[in-house]
Structures are given as C-alpha cells and as structure tokens.
Protein backbone atom coordinates (compact mmCIF):
# COMPACT_ATOMS: atom_id res chain seq x y z
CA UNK A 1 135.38 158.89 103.21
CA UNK A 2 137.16 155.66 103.75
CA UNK A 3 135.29 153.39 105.99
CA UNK A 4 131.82 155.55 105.48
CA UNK A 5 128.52 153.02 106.06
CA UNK A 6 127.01 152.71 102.60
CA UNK A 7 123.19 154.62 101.98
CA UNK A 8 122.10 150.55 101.11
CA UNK A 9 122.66 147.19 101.58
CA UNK A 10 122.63 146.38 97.98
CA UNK A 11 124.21 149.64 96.25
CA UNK A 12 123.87 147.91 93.17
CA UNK A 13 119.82 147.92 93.43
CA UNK A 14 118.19 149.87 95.87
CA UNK A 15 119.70 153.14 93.90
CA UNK A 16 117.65 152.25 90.94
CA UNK A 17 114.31 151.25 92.70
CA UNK A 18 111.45 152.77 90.58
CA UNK A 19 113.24 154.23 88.00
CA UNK A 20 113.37 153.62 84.18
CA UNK A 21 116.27 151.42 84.15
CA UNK A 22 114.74 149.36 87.17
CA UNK A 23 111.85 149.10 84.43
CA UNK A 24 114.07 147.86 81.98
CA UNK A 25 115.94 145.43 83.84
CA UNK A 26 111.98 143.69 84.91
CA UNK A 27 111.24 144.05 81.21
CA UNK A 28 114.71 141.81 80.51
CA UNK A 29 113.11 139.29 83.01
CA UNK A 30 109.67 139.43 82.07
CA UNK A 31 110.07 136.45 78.81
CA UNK A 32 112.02 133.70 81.15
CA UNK A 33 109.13 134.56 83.86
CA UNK A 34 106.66 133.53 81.57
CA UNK A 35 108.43 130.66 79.97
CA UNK A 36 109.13 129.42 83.29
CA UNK A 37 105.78 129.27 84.84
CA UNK A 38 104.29 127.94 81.34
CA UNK A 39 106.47 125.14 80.97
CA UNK A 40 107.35 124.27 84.68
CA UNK A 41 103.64 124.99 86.87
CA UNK A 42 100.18 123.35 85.89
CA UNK A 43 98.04 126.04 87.40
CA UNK A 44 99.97 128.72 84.92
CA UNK A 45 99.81 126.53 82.45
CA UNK A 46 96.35 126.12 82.72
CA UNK A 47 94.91 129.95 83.52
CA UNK A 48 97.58 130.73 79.79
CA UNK A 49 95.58 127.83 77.72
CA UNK A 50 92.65 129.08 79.16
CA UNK A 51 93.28 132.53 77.66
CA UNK A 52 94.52 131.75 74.54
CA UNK A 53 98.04 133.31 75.18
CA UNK A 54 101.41 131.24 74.49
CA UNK A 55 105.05 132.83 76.44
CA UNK A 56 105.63 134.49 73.12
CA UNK A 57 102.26 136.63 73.06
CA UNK A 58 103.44 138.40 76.59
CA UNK A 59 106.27 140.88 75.98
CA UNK A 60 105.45 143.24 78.19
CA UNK A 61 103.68 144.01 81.30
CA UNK A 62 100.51 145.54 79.56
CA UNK A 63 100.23 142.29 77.32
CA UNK A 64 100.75 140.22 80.88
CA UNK A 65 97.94 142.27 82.70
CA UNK A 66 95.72 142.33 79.40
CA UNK A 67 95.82 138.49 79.06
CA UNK A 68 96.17 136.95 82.12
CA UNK A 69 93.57 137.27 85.04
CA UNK A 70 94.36 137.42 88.61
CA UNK A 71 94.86 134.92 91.34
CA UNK A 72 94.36 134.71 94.75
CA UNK A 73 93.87 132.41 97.68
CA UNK A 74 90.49 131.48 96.73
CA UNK A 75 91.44 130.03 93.43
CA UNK A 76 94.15 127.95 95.54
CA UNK A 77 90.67 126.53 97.73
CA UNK A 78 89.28 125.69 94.64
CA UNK A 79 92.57 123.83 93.51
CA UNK A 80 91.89 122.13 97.09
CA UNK A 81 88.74 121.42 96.68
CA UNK A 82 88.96 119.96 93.42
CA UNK A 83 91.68 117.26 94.93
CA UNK A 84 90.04 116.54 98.16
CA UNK A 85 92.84 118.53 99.81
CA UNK A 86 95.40 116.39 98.82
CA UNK A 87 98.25 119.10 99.60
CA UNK A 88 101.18 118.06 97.88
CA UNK A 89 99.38 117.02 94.53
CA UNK A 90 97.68 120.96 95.60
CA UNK A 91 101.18 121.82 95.62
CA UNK A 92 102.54 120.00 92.44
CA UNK A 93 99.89 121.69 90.13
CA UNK A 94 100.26 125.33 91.74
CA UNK A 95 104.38 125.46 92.66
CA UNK A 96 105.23 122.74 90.11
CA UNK A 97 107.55 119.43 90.29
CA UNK A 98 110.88 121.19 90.10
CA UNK A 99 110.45 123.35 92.67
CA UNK A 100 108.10 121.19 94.99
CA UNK A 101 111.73 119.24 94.71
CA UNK A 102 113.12 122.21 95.90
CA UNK A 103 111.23 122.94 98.78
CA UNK A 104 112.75 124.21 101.95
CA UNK A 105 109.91 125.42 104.19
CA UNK A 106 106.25 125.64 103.83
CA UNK A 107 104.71 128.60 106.00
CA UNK A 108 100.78 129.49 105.84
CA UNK A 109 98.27 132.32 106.29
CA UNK A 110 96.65 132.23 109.39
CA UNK A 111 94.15 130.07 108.26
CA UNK A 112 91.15 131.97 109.81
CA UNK A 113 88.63 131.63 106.77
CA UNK A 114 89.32 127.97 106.06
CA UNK A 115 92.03 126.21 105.06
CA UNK A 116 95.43 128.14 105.37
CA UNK A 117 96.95 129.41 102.02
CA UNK A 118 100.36 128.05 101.79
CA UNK A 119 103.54 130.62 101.06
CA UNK A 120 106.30 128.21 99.75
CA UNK A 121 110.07 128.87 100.90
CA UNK A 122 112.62 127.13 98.17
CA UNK A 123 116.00 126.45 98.70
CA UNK A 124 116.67 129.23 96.50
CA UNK A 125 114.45 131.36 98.26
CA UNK A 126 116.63 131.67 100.97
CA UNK A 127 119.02 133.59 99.51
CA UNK A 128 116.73 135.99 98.12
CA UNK A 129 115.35 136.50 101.16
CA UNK A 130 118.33 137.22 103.02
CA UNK A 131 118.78 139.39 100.10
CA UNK A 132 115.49 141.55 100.59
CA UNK A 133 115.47 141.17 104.83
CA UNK A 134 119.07 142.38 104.58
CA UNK A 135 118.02 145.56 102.62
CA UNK A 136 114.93 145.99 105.25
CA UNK A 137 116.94 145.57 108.18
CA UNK A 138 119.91 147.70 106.33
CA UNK A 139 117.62 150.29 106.55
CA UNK A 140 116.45 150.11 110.08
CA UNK A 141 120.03 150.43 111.43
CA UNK A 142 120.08 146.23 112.62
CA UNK A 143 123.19 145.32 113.59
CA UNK A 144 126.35 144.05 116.40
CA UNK A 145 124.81 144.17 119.56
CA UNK A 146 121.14 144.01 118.22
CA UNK A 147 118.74 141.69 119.63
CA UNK A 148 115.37 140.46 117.91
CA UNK A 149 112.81 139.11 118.95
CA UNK A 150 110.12 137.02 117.02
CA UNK A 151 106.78 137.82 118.13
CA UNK A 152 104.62 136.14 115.55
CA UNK A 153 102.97 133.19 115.56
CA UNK A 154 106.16 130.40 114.89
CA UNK A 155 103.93 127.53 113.66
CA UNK A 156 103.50 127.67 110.09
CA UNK A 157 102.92 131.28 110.28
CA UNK A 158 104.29 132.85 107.29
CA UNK A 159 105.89 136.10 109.06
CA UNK A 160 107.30 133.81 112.32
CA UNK A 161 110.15 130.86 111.63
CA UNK A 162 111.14 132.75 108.31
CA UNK A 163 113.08 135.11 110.37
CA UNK A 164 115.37 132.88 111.19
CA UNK A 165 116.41 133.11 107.58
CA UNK A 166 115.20 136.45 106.93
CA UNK A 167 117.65 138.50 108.45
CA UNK A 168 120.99 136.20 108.19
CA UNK A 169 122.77 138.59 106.25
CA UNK A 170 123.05 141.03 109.07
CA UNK A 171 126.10 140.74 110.69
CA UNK A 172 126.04 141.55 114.28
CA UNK A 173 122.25 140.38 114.70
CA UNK A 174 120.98 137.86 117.38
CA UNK A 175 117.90 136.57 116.63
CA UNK A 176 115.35 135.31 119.50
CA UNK A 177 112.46 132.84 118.32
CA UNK A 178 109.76 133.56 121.04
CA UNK A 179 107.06 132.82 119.21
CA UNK A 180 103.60 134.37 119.70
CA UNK A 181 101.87 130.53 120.93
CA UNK A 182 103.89 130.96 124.43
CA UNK A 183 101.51 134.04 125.85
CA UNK A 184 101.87 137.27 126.66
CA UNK A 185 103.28 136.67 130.25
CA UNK A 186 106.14 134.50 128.26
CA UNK A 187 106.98 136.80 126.04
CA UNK A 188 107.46 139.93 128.52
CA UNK A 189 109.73 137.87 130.36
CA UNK A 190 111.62 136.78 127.60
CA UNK A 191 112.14 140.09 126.41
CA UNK A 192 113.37 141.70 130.00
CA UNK A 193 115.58 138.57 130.46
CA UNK A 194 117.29 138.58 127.05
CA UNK A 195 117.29 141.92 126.97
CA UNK A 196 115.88 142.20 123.57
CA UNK A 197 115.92 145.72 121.79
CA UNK A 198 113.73 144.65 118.79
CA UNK A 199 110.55 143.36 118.81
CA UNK A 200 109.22 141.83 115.74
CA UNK A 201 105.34 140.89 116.16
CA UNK A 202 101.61 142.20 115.30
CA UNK A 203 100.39 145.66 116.30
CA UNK A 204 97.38 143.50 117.91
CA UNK A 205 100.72 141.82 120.55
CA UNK A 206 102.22 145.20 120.54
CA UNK A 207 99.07 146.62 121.95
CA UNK A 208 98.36 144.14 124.51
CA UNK A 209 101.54 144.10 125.72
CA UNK A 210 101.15 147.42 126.93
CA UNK A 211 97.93 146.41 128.87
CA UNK A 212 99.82 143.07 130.41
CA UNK A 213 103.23 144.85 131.13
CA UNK A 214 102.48 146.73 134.92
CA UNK A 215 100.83 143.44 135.44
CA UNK A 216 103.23 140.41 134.67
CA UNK A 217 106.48 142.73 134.95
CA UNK A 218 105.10 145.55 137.70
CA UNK A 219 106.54 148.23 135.46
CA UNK A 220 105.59 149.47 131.93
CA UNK A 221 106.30 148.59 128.96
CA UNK A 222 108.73 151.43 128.07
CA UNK A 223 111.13 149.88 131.02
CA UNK A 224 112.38 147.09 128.38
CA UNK A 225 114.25 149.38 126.31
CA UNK A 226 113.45 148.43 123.04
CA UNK A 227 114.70 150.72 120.48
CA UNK A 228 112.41 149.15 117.48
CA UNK A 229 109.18 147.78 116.65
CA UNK A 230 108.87 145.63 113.39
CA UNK A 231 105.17 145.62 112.72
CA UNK A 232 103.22 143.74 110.53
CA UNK A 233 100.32 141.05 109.26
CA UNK A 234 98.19 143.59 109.83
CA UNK A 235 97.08 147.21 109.98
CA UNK A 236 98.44 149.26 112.80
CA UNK A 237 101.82 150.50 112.51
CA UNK A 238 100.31 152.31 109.41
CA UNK A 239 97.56 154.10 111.23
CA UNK A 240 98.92 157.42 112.57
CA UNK A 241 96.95 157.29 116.18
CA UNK A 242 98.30 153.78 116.42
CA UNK A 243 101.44 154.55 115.66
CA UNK A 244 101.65 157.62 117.80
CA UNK A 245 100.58 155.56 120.14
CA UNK A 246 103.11 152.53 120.02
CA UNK A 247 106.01 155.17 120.10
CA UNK A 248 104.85 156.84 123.37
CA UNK A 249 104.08 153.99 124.92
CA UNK A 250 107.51 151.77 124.21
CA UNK A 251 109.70 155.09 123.36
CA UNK A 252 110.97 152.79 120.59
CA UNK A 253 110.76 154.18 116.64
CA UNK A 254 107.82 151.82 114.75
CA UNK A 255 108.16 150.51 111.54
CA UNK A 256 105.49 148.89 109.28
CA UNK A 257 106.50 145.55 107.31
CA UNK A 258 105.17 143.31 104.46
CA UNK A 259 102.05 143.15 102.57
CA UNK A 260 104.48 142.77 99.69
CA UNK A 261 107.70 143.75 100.24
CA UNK A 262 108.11 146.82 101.89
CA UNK A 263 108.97 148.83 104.81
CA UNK A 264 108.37 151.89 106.39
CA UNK A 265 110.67 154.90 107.04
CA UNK A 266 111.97 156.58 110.03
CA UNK A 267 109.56 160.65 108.79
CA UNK A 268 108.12 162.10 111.66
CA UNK A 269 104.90 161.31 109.55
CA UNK A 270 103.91 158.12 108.11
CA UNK A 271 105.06 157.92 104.41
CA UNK A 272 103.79 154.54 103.22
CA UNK A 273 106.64 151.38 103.27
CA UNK A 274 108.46 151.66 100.42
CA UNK A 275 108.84 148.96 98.21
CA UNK A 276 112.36 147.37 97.96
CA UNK A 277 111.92 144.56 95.64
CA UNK A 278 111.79 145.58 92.33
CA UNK A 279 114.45 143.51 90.76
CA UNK A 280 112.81 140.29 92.45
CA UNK A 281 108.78 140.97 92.13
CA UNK A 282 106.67 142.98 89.57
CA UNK A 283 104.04 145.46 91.60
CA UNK A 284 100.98 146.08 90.30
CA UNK A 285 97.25 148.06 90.70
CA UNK A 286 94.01 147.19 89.10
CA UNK A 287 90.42 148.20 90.44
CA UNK A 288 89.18 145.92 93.30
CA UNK A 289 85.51 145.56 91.09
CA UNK A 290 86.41 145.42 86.98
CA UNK A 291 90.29 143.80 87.39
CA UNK A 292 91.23 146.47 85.43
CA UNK A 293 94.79 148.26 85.52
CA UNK A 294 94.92 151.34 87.46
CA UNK A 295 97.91 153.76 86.41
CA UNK A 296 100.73 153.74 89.19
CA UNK A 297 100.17 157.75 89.87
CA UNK A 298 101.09 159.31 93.01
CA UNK A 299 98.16 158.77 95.16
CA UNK A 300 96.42 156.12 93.28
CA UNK A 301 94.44 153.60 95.08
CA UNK A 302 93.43 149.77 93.76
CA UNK A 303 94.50 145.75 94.81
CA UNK A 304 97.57 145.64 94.59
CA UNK A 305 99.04 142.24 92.55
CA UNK A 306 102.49 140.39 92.44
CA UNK A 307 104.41 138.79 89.89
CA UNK A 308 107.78 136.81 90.98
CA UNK A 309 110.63 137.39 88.71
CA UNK A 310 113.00 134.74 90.03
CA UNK A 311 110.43 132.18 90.20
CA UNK A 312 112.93 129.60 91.16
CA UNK A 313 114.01 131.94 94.25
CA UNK A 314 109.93 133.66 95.02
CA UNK A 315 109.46 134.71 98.25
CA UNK A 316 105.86 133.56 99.09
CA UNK A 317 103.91 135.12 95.84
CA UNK A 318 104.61 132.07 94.02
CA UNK A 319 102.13 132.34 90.67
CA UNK A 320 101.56 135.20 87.73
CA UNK A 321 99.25 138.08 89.09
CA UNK A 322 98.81 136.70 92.19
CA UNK A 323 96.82 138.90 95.20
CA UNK A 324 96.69 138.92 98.99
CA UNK A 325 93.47 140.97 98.84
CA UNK A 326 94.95 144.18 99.95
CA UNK A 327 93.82 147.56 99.08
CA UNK A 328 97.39 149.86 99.00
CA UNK A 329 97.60 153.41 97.88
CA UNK A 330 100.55 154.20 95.98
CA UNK A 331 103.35 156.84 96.53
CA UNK A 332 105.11 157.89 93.64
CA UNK A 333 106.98 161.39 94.26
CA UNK A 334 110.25 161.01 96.06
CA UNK A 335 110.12 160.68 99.85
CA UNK A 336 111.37 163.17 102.30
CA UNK A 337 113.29 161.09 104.08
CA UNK A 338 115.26 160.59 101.14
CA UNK A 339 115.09 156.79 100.79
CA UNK A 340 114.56 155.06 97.47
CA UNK A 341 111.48 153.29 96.62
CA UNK A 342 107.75 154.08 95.38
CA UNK A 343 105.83 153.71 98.67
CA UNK A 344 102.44 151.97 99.38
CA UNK A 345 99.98 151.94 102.55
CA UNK A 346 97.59 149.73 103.83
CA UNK A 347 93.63 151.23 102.98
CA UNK A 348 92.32 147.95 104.04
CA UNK A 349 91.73 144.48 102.88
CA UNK A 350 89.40 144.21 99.73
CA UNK A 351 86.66 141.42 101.46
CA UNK A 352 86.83 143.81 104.57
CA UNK A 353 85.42 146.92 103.13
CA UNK A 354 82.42 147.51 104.27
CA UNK A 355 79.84 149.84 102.43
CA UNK A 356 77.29 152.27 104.41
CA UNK A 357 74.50 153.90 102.43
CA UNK A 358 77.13 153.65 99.41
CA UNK A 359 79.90 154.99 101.30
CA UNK A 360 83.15 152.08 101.77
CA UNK A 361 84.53 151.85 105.01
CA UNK A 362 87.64 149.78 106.22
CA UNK A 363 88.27 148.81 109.68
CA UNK A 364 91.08 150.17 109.99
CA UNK A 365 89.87 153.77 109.31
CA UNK A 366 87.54 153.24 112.49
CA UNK A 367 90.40 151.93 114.60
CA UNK A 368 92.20 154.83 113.70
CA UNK A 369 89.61 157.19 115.12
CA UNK A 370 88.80 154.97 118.07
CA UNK A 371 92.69 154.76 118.84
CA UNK A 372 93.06 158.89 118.92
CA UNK A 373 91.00 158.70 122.04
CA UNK A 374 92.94 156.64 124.38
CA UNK A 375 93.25 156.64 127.16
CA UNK A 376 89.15 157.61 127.31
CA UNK A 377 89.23 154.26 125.08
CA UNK A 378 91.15 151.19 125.77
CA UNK A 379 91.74 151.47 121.61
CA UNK A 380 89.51 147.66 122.07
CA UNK A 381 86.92 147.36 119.64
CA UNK A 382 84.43 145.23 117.24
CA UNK A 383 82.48 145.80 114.64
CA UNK A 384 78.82 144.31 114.80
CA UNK A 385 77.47 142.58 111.31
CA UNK A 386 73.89 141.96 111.42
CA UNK A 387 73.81 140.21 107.80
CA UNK A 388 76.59 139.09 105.41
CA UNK A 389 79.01 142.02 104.16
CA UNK A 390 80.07 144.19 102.12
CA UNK A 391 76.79 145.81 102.69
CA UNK A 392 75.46 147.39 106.08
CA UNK A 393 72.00 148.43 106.79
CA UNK A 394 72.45 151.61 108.76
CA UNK A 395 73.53 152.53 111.04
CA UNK A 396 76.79 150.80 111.30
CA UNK A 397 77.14 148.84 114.69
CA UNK A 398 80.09 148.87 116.75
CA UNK A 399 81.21 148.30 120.74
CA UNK A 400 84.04 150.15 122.26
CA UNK A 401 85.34 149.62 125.06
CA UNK A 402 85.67 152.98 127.91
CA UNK A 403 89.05 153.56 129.73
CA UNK A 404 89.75 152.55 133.25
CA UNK A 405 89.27 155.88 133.87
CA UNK A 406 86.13 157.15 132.19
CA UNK A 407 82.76 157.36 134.11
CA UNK A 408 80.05 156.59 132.79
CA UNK A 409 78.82 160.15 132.69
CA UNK A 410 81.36 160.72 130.90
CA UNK A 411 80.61 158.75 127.88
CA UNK A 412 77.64 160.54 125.95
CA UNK A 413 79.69 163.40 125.67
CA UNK A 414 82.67 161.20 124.44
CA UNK A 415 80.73 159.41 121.94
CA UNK A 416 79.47 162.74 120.17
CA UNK A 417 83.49 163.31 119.68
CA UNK A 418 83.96 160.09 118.35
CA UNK A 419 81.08 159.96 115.80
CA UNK A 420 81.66 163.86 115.13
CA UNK A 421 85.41 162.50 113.87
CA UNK A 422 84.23 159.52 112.30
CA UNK A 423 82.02 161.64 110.18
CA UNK A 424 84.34 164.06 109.66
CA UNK A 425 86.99 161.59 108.07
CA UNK A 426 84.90 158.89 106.97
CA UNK A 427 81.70 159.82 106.07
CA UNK A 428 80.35 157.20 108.51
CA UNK A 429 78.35 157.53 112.16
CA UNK A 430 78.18 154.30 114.00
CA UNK A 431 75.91 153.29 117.00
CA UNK A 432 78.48 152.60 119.69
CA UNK A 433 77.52 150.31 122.42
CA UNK A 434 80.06 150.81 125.64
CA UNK A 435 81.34 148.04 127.06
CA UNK A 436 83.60 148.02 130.28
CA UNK A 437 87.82 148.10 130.01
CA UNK A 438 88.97 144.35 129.08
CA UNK A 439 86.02 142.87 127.60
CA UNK A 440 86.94 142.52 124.05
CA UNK A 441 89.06 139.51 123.79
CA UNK A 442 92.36 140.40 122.66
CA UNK A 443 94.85 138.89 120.15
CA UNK A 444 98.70 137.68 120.13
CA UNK A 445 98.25 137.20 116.29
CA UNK A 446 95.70 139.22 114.30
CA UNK A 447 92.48 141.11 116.07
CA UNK A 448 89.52 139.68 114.30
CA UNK A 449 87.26 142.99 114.38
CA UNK A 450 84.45 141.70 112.71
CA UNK A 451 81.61 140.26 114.96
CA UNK A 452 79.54 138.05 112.71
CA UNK A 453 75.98 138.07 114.59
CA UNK A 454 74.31 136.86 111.49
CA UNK A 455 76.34 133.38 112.22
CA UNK A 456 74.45 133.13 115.69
C-alpha cells in the first residue's frame, strides 16, 4: 500500500540479519578487516606477530578465532601501564595513527575498577551509528513528537553524550541531554517540565526514581507519562521481576539496550535483544575458562566477543576479538514477535560470577528473586564478600532491605520464601541480614552490589 511504514529502517539489512547471505556478506569483509588492523594498529599488529599469523593465513572466521586470542580491557591496562598512562601514545598503539587522526569523541567505561577503558567515536563512526541507533529506535516506534531524555551519566560515559549522535537519523525526535551528574530531584523535574515521553538511563535511575518521585514531585512516577524506557549499562530491563516491575510502576513498555548491539522487543515475555549489527560487527561465543569457541546454538551460553568490520567507522569495539566481559546466552530460532535478528541476554558479567560449593551464581539472578518480592522488599540489596571472589565460603552473605511496610515479625517467614526461591532457581541459599527501607545507598549510574568486606 502506497505510503505503508516500512517493517525496518534499513530494508536493505535488517531482512537478512542472521542468515546465510548475512554470513557471506561478513565473510566478503572479513580479508580488508584483517589487512586493516595489521597494517594500520600496533596492538593488532603485535597480538598477529605474536601468533605467527600474517592477513593472508585468516580467511575465515574459524581461522580468525583459531589464531588470534582475545582482548579485553585488561590488556588495554596493561598497554597503560606499560606507557605510564600516557593516553594518546595508549591510544596510537591500540586505535592506530589514521584513525587517532580521525577522532571525533572519546567516551569511557565507568571507570570503577581503575582506570576507565576508552570507547573511541571516529568521524566515520558517526554515521554508522546513526545507522545502527536509527534501526534501534526504528524499531521502538521513535519519532515526530517524541521526546528523549538522556539519563546516563554525560561525562565521558560511553552510553550518555553519544546520543546526541545516536539517534540523528530519526526524524521527528527531540533529544534532551539531562545527564545522570544533575540528581535525581533534577532529573524528575526535567522530565515533568519538558514533558519527556522517553527516558533513556540505567535500571539502577529507573528504580530510584520510583522511590524519589511522591517525594520531589508529590505524585508517582507513572504521572509523567512516559511511553518508553531505554535501559541499559547494566542488568535490569532483562530480568523479568525487574522488568515487570518497571512497566507497572511507569505504565511505559521497557526495552533493554547494548552490551553489543542489540535491543529488546516489545513480547509480553522477555526474548533476549536481538542483535542488529551484523553487517557492521562479527558476534561471537567462546567458553569464559578455555577461550574456546562455543557453537552459536539456540540456547548456548559463553563470553560473548566482537570484531568491527568497518574498522574505520567501529562503534566502540575498536580491536580483533575484543570482550566486555559479558556472559550472553544466545537465541537462535526465530522470535515471536516476528523481528529479525539472533537474540542474546545478559547471564551476568564473567569477573562477577560468583561460585558456591561449585555452583556459579550471578548477581543478577539474586536480584531477580529479591525484586519478585516487592513491595515486602524495597528490591535494595548487597552482596557480602568475606574474601576475594569468584569463590564463596558458604553460606553466601547478603543484606536486603524490608519494605516500608513489613514488620519485623513479618520477616522470618519472608525470608524462608526468599531462600526457598533462590534454591529453587539457583541452587543457592544465602544468609540474609535485614536492614531497614533506604539504607543501601542507591545509584544514578550502575548499583555496585558487591560489598567487599575483605578490603576493610
């Protein structure tokens, strides 16, 4: 029908998304890749010589996985270390001099275990990421009238001042650069007075925001109207109670972003995000422990790892087989919601797992459980380490915090249904420690759940 919306932004792409001619069209890429990072960037340069491979050894993905070992952002500290953290010689040897030249923005991690890992913007980045943010938002309905606003961190966070150039191919869109540094107070108010339908921040914000909202605004949250939350950094919007959750609370639809490039879909039931990027970035899963590849089957679980394909134009993953240290499960079979795209979800971040008598456990698993009791909970917890992790000496230590309205005779009984579930699911049954509504410290950016007692 004349004028009908297209099913994609791209209808050239996002048709073929995990498909055999999507695999040949990364195969076509895969030699130039190679040759580009070989002759252009030091640090590939190096970890190749170091193998024994040349660009002509690698013609396919296998021989690229077989001969070249991952990366990740503690090989980048050792690059710092080795310089005295001179950055920009840091950068020359791991970006390279032509696109160091070419350098538009420089966003960061967070920083919170050291130095911050640096995720480089190019000049032609920016169209590619238009490209990709234009597919995301494509499929989230964005457009005239729309109003987002930019709940993450805006200095040198990676997922803040990027959206300014993420989502500038979507006609109609207004974007509002809050910024998570202002406060909570801040930000409610900015999103009443701009009347803002999309929020685009951290579950950790999104969950405070409910505490702070009768508070600063004298009305709940659900009484700004937003139609959409953009999650991401973080788990959350993947966790089914937290998600469940989010949408009661706001009455907005919540969507899960990044770790790669993906988003979530609008199923009743969480799907994974699918992944929309295949013509710009190679996925891959190996095992967390041997680096070895792990078949992409439906259901398959391993670290995932990212290979650029227009490494003049990389969004952030900006070396061969490079890792942010997630664990994702894979999706393979087609989605019912009809959307193109393997899917992925969040398990947990690979120097987060925990292991209990054998058994791993992620935070996010707990906070999962702990969030299906709210209001009983707040949904506020930590998890106590008495020595260094992975591994725990039993039992497992955690504080939760009791709703405004639970009694305290009320919690023995609560905490058998807790650790009942826990078990249930996880295989895991903490000692909780109550602790009264609003004593956990709580986040803008990311939650840090661990509480390190051996530091003390």
């Amino acid at each position: 029908m004349t004028g009908q919306k297209p099913e994609y932004f791209n209808m050239d792409i996002e048709p073929l998304l995990n498909t055999p001619e999507m695999r040949k069209m990364q195969e076509s890429k895969l030699r130039s890749t190679v040759q580009f990072f070989y002759e252009h960037v030091p640090f590939d340069r190096e970890r190749m010589d170091k193998a024994g491979v040349k660009p002509e050894d690698i013609r396919s993905f296998e021989d690229l996985a077989n001969a070249i070992p991952v990366v990740g952002q503690a090989d980048y500290r050792e690059v710092f270390k080795g310089i005295g953290n001179d950055m920009f010689e840091a950068y020359r040897i791991l970006f390279g001099e032509e696109r160091l030249k070419d350098m538009h923005l420089l966003t960061t991690t967070s920083g919170t275990t050291g130095i911050p890992t640096p995720y480089p913007v190019f000049h032609k980045s920016a169209e590619a990421m238009g490209e990709i943010f234009g597919r995301i938002g494509w499929r989230l309905g964005f457009g005239d009238g729309d109003r987002l606003a930019v709940g993450f961190g805006l200095s040198m966070h990676a997922a803040g001042t990027p959206h300014l150039y993420w989502f500038k191919k979507i006609k109609g869109l207004t974007i509002l650069p809050i910024g998570a540094e202002v406060g909570t107070e801040r930000i409610l108010s900015f999103l009443r007075l701009f009347r803002a339908n999309i929020l685009s921040c951290t579950p950790s914000l999104a969950l405070h925001l409910i505490e702070r909202a009768p508070e600063v605004l004298g009305e709940p949250v659900k009484n700004l109207n937003l139609k959409t939350l953009l999650l991401g950094a973080e788990p959350g919007a993947g966790i089914p109670e937290v998600r469940r959750r989010l949408e009661g609370e706001y009455g907005a639809e919540v969507y899960d972003v990044g770790a790669g490039y993906g988003v979530s879909c609008n199923h009743p039931d969480y799907q994974g995000m699918h992944w929309i990027a295949d013509d710009h970035c190679y996925y891959e899963l190996i095992d967390p422990e041997t680096h070895k590849p792990v078949p992409m089957e439906h259901g398959a679980t391993g670290l995932a790892v990212f290979t650029p394909l227009e490494p003049r134009a990389t969004i952030f993953f900006a070396n061969l087989r490079f890792t942010i240290n997630d664990i994702h499960q894979v999706f393979t079979e087609p989605c019912p919601c009809g959307k193109t795209g393997f899917r992925y979800k969040i398990v947990g971040r690979a120097d987060d797992m925990l292991k209990v008598k054998g058994v791993p456990v992620y935070p996010a698993a707990l906070q999962g459980v702990i969030n299906d009791f709210v209001p009983r909970v707040t949904g506020a917890f930590r998890i106590i380490l008495e020595v260094p992790p992975p591994r725990v000496v039993p039992p497992l230590k955690i504080k939760v915090e009791y709703g405004e309205a639970t009694g305290k005779g009320d919690l023995a009984a609560l905490e058998k249904e807790i650790l009942e579930k826990m078990h249930a699911l996880h295989k895991v049954r903490p000692s909780i420690t109550w602790v009264k509504p609003n004593t956990l410290e709580r986040a803008v950016k990311k939650t840090q759940l661990f509480e390190k007692a051996y530091e003390d």
